[in-house]
Protein backbone atom coordinates (compact mmCIF):
# COMPACT_ATOMS: atom_id res chain seq x y z
CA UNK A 1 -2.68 0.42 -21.59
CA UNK A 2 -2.26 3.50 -19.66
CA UNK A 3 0.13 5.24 -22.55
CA UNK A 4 -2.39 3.92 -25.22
CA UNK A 5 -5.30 5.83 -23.40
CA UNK A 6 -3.07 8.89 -22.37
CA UNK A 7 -1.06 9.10 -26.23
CA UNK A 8 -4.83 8.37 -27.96
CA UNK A 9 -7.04 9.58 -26.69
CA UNK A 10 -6.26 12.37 -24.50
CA UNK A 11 -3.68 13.94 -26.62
CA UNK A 12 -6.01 13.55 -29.59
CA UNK A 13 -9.17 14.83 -27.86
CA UNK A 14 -6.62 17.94 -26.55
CA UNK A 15 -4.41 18.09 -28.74
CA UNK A 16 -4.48 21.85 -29.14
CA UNK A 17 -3.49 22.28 -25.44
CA UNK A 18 -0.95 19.86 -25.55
CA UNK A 19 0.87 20.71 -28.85
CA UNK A 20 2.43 23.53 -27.70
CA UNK A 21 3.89 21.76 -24.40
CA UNK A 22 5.49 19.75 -26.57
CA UNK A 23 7.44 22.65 -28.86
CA UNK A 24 8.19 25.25 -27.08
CA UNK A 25 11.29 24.23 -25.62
CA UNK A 26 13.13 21.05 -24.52
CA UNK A 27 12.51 21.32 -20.64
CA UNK A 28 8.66 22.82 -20.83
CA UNK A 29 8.07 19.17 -23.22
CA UNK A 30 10.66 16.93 -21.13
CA UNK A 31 8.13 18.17 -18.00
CA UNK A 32 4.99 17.45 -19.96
CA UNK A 33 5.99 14.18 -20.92
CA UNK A 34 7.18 13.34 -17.67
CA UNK A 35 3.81 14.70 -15.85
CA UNK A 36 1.87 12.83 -18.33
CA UNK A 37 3.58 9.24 -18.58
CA UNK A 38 6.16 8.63 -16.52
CA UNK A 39 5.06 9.93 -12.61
CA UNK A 40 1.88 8.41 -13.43
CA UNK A 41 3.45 5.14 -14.32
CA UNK A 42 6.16 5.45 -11.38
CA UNK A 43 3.07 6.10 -8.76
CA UNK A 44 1.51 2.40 -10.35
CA UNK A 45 4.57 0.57 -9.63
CA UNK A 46 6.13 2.22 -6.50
CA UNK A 47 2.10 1.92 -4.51
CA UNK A 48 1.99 -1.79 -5.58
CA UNK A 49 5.05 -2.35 -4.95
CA UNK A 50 4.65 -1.38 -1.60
CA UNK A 51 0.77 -2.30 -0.36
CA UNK A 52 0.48 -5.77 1.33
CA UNK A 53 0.09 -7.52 -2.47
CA UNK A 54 3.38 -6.65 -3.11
CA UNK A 55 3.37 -6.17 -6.83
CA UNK A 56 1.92 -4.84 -10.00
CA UNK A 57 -0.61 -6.84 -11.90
CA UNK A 58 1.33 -8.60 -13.82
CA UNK A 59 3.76 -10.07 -10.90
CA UNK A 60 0.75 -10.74 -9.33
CA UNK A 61 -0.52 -12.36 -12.02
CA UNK A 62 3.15 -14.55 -12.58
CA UNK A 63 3.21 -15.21 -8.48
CA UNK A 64 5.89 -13.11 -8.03
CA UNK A 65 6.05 -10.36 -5.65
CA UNK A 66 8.94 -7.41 -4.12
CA UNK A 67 10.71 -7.84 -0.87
CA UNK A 68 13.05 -6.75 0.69
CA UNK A 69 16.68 -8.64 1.32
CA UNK A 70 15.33 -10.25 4.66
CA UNK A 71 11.98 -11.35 2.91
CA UNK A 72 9.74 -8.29 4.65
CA UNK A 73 7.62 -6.26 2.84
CA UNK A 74 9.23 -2.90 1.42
CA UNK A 75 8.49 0.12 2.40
CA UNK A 76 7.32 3.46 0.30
CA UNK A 77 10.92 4.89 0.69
CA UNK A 78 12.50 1.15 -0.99
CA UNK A 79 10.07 1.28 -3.66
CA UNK A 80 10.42 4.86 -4.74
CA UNK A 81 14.55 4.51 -4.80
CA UNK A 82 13.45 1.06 -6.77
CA UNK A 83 11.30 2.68 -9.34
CA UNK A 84 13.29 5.87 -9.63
CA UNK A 85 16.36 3.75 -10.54
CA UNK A 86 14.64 1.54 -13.11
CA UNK A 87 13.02 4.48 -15.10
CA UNK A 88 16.38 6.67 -14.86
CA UNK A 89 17.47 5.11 -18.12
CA UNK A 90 14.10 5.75 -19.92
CA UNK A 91 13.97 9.81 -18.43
CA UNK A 92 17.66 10.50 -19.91
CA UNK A 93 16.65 9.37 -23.38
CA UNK A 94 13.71 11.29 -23.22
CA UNK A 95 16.37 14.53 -21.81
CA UNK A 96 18.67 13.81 -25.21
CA UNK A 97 15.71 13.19 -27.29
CA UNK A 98 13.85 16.55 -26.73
CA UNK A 99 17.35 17.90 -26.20
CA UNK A 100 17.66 16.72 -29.88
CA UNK A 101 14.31 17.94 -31.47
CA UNK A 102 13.73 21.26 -30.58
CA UNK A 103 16.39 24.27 -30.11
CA UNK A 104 18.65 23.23 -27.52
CA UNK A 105 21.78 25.05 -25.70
CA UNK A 106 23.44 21.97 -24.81
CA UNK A 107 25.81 20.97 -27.85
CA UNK A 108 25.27 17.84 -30.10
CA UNK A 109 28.32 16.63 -28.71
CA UNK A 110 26.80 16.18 -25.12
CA UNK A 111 23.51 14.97 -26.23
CA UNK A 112 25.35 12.15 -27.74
CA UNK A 113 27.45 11.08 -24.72
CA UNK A 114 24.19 11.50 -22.95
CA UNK A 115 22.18 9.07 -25.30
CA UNK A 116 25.39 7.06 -25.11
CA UNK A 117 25.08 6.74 -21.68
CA UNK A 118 21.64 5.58 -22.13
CA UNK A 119 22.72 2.93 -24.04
CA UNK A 120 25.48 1.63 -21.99
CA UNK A 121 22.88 1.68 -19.08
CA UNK A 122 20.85 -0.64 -20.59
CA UNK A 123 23.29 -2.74 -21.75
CA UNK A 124 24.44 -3.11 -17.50
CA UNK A 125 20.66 -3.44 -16.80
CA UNK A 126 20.62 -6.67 -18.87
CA UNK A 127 23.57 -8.21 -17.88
CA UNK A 128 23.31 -7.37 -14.71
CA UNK A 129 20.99 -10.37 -13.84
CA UNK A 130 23.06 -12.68 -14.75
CA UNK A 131 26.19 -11.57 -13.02
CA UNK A 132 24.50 -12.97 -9.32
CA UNK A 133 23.22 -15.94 -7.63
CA UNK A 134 19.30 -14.15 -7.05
CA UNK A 135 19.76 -12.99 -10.59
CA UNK A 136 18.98 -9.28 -9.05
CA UNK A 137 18.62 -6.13 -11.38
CA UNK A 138 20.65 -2.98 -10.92
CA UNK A 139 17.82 -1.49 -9.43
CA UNK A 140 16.74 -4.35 -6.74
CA UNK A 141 20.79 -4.11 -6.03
CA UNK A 142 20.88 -0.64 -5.15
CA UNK A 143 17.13 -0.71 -3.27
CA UNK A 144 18.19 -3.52 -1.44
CA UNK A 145 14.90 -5.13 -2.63
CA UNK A 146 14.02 -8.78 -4.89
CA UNK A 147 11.75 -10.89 -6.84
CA UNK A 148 10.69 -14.06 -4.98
CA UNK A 149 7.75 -16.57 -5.66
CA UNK A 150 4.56 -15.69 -3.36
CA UNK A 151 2.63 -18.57 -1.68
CA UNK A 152 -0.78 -16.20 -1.63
């Protein structure tokens, strides 16, 4: 909902401000985009993550909340490592995409191994689930964090 609002109606209502973040050069729009969508997105997820509900909205709303591997409540540090890790994927396409678009001095070559990467990363992020008993994601592995059922 929040990228509907933000891509609608704000870039519409200023889109004369914004157009020129977005084609003046690779890093100014990778920025923009970030400012706009992602750290906006990140802050939802990592301060629910974190605040005595334990989850966004919707894992709220399945009965499903984040701990951490002795069943505690994570901290802000856990759930920034957490959220970092499982929007890396999505910020590197957007790198190779812009990268892509506008004039860039990193060669095609690159870009593609880049976007490769991408790919392979969320190929891992899918299997990854299913490769452990607590069916953990890469990025609960590496913030030592998990999904469990919440008697609230």
């Amino acid at each position: 909902m929040y990228g509907v609002f933000v891509v609608g109606t704000i870039s519409y209502a200023y889109r004369p401000y914004f157009q020129s973040l977005f084609s003046s050069s690779p890093a100014v729009a990778e920025l923009t985009g970030f400012f706009m969508m992602t750290l906006p997105v990140s802050l939802y997820f990592i301060l629910c993550e974190c605040t005595k509900r334990q989850g966004t909205l919707g894992k709220r709303k399945m009965g499903v909340c984040v701990v951490d591997n002795s069943g505690q409540r994570i901290g802000i540090g856990r759930s920034v490592v957490r959220t970092a890790v499982k929007f890396l994927p999505w910020e590197l396409a957007h790198f190779g995409i812009w990268q892509l678009m506008l004039p860039s001095s990193i060669s095609d070559i690159t870009i593609y191994i880049i976007l490769s990467t991408v790919n392979f990363a969320i190929l891992v992020y899918l299997i990854f689930p299913f490769t452990n008993k607590k069916r953990k994601n890469v990025y609960d592995g590496i913030a030592g964090t998990e999904i469990v059922h919440c008697h609230k």
